[in-house]
C-alpha atoms as a PDB file:
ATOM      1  CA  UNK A   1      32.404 122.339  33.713  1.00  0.00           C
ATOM      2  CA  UNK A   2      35.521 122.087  31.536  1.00  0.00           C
ATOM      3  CA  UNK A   3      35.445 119.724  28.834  1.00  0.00           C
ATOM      4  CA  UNK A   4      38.051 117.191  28.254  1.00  0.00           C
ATOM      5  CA  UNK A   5      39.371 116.364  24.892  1.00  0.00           C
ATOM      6  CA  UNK A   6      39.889 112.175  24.357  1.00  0.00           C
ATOM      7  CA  UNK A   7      43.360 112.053  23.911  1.00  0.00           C
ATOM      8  CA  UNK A   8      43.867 114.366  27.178  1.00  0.00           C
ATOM      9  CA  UNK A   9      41.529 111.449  29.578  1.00  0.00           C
ATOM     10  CA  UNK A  10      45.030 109.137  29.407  1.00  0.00           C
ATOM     11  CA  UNK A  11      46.077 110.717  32.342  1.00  0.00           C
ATOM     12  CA  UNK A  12      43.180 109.657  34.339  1.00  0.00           C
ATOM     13  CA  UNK A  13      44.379 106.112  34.741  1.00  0.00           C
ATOM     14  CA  UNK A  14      47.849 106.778  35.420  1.00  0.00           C
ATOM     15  CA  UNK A  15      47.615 106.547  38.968  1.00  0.00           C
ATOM     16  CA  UNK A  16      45.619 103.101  39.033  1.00  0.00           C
ATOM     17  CA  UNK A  17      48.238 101.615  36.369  1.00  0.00           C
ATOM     18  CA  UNK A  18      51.417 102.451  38.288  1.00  0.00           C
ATOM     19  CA  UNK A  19      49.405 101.350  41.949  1.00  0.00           C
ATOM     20  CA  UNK A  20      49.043  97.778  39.485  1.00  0.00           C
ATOM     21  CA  UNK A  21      52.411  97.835  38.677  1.00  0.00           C
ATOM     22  CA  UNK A  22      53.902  97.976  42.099  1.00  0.00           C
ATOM     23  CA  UNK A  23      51.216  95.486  43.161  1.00  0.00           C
ATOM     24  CA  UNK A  24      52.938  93.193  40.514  1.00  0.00           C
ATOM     25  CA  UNK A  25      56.250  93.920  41.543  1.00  0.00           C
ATOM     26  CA  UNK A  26      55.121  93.289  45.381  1.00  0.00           C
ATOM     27  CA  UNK A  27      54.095  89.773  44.494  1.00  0.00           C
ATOM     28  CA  UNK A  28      56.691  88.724  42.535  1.00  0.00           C
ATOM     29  CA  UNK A  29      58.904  90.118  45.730  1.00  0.00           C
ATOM     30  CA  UNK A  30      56.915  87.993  47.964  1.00  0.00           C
ATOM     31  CA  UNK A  31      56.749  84.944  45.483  1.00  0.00           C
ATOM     32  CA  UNK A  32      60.996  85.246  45.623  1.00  0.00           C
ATOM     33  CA  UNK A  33      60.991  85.098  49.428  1.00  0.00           C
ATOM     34  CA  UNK A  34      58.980  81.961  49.727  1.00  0.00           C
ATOM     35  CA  UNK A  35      60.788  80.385  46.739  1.00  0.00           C
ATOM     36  CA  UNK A  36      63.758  81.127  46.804  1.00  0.00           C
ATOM     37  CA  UNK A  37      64.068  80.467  50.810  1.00  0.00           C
ATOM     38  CA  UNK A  38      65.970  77.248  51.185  1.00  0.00           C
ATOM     39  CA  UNK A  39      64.340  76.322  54.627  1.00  0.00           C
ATOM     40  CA  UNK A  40      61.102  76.564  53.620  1.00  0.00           C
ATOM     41  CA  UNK A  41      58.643  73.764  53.886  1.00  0.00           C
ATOM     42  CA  UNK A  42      55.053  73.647  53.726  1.00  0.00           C
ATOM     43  CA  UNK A  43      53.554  73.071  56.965  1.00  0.00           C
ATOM     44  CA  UNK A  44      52.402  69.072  57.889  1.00  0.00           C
ATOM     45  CA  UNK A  45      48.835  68.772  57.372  1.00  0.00           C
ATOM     46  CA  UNK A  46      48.259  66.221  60.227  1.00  0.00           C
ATOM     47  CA  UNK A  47      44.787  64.520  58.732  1.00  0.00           C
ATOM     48  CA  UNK A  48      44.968  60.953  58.311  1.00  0.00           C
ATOM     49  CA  UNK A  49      43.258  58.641  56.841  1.00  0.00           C
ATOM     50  CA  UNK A  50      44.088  60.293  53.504  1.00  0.00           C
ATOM     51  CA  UNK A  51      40.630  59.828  51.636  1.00  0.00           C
ATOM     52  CA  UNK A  52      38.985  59.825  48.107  1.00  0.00           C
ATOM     53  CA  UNK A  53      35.047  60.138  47.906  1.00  0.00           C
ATOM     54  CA  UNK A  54      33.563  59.634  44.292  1.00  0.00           C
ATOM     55  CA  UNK A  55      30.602  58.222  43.397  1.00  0.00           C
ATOM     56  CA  UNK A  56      28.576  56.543  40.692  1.00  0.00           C
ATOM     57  CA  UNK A  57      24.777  56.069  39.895  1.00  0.00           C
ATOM     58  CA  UNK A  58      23.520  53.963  43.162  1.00  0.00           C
ATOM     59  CA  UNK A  59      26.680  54.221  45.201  1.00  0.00           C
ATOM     60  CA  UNK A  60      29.737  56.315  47.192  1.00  0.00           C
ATOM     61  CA  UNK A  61      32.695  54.802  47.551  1.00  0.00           C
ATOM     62  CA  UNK A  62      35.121  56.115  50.245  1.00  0.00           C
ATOM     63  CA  UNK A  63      38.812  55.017  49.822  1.00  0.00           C
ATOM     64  CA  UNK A  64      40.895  55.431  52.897  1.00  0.00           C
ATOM     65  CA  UNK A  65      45.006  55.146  53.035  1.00  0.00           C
ATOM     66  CA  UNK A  66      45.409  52.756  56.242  1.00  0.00           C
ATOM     67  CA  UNK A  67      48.748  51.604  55.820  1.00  0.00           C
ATOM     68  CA  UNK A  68      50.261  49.227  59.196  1.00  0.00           C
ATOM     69  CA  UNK A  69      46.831  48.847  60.577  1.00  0.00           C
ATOM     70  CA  UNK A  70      45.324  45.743  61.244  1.00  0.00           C
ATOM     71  CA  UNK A  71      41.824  45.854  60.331  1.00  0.00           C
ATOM     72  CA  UNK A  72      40.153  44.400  63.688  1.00  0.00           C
ATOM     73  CA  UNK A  73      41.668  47.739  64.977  1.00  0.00           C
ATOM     74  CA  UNK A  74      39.451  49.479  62.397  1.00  0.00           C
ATOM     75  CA  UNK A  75      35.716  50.804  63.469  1.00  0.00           C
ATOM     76  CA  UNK A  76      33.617  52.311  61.167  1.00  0.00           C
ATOM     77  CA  UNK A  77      30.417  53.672  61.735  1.00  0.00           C
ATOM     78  CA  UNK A  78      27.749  55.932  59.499  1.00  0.00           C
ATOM     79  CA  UNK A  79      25.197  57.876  62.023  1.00  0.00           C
ATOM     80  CA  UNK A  80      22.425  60.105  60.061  1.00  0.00           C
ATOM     81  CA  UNK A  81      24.870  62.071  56.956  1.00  0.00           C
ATOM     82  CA  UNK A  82      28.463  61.164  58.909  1.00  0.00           C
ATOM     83  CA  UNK A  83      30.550  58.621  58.066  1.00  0.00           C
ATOM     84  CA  UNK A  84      33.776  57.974  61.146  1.00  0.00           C
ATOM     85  CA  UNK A  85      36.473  55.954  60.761  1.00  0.00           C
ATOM     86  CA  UNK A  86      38.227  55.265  63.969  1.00  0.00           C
ATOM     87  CA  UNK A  87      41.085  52.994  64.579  1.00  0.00           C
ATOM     88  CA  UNK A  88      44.697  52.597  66.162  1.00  0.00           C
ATOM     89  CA  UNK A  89      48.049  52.584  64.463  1.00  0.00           C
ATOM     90  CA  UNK A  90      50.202  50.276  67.184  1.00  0.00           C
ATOM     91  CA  UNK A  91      53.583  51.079  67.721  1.00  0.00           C
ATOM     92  CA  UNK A  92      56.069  48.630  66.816  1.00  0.00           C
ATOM     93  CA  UNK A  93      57.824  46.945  69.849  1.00  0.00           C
ATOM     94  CA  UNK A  94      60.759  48.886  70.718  1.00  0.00           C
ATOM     95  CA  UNK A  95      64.288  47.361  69.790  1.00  0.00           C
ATOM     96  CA  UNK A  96      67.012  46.912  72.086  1.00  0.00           C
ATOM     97  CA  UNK A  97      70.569  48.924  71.033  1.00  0.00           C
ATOM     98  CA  UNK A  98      68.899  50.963  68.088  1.00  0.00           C
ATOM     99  CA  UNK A  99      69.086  54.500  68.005  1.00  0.00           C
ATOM    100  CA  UNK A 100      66.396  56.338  65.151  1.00  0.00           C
ATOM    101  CA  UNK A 101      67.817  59.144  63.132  1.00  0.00           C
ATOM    102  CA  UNK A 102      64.607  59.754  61.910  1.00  0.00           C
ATOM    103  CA  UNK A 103      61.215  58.712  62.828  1.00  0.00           C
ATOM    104  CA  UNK A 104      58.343  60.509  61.124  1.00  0.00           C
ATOM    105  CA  UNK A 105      55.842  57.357  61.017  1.00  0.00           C
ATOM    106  CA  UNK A 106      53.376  58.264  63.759  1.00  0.00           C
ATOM    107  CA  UNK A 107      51.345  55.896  65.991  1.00  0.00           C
ATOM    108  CA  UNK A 108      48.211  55.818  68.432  1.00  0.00           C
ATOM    109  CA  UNK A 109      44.735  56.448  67.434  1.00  0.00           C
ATOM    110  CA  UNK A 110      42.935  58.278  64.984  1.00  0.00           C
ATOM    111  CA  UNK A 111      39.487  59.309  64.398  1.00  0.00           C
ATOM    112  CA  UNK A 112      38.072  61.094  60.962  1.00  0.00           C
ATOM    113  CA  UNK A 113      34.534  61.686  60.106  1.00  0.00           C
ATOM    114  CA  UNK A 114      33.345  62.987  56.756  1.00  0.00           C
ATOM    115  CA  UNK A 115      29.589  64.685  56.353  1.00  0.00           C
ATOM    116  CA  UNK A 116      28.097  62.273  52.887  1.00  0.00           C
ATOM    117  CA  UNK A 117      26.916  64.715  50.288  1.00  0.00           C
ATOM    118  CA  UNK A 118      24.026  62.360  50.163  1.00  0.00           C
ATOM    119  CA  UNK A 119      21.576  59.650  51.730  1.00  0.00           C
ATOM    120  CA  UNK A 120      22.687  56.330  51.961  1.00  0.00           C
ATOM    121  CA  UNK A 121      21.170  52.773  52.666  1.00  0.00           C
ATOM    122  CA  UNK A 122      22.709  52.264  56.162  1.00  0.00           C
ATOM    123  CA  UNK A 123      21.865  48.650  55.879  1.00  0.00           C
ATOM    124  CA  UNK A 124      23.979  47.950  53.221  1.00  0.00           C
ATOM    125  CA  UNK A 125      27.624  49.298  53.438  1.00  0.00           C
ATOM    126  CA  UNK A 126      30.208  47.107  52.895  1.00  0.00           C
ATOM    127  CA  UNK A 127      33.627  47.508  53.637  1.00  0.00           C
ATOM    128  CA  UNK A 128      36.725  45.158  52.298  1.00  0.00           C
ATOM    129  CA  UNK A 129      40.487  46.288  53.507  1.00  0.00           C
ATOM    130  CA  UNK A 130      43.112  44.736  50.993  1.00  0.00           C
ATOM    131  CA  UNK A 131      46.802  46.244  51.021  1.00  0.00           C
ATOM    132  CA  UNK A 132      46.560  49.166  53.196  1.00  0.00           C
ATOM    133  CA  UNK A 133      43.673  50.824  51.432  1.00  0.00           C
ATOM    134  CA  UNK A 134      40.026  50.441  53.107  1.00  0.00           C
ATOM    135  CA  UNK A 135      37.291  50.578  50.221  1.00  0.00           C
ATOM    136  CA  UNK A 136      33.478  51.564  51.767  1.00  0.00           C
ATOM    137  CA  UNK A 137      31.060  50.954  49.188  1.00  0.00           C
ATOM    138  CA  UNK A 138      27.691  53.392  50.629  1.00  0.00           C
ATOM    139  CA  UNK A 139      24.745  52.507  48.748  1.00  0.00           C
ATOM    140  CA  UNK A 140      22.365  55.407  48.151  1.00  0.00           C
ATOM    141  CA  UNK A 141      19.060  55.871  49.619  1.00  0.00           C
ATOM    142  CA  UNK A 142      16.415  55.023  46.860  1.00  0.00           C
ATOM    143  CA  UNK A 143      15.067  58.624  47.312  1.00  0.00           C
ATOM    144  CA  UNK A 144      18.736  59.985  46.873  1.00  0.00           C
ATOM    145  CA  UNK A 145      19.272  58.257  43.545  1.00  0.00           C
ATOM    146  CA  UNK A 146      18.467  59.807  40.504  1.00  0.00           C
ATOM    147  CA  UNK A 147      15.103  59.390  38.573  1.00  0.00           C
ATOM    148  CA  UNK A 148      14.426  58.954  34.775  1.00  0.00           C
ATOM    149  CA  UNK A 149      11.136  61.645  34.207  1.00  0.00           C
ATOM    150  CA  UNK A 150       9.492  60.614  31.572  1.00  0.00           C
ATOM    151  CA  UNK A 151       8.082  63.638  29.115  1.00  0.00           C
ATOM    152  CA  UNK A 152       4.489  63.049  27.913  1.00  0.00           C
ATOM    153  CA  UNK A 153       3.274  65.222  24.890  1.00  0.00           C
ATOM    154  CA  UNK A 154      -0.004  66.885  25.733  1.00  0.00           C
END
């Protein structure tokens, strides 16, 4: 076995620093096609309702974007750790001698359901719809919500 003096192990890495640098160089190649690439446009994501879970100490709150929807088109129902939201967005009547020269508002119905991270009170949701935006207030199960623990000293 030949022994290798320190300076003389530089070598050794060579070929993973220059398979690095044209790793580097690759990306930034890619990165410049996709930027630079005038007729590029991220793809639609085609969920709606937009939503925002949070939550709080005893409750989840579920915000939904519902914007031109009426809410006795609205149905919302929670079965075991789902929540659904299903509903129509109704097309406006059509209007005589108007042409569109763009029309990216879509219409018909929708259906979303979300899996709760926890266990709610089913008996007490409430939902209010104000402006567009549906607020669901989900009340956590009593056995979901968190417990003080007392410490005793022996």
């Amino acid at each position: 076995m030949a022994l290798l003096r320190w300076s003389d192990q530089g070598d050794l890495f060579r070929p993973f620093e220059e398979m690095e640098r044209e790793m580097e160089r690759l990306r930034r190649e890619m990165d410049r096609l996709f930027t630079g690439f005038r007729g590029f446009r991220p793809l639609r994501v085609g969920v709606f309702p937009l939503l925002n879970v949070s939550e709080d100490k005893d409750n989840l709150h579920v915000r939904a974007e519902l914007p031109g929807i009426q809410p006795s088109d609205l149905e919302i129902s929670v079965e075991g750790d789902t929540l659904t939201l299903r509903g129509e967005r109704k097309s406006p009547e059509a209007e005589a001698n108007v042409s569109y020269h763009r029309r990216e508002r879509e219409f018909g119905r929708f259906r979303r359901s979300l899996t709760l991270p926890t266990r709610i009170d089913v008996d007490k949701v409430e939902a209010v719809f104000q402006n567009g935006i549906l607020k669901i207030t989900l009340p956590k199960a009593e056995e979901a919500r968190p417990k003080q623990i007392t410490v005793k000293t022996a």
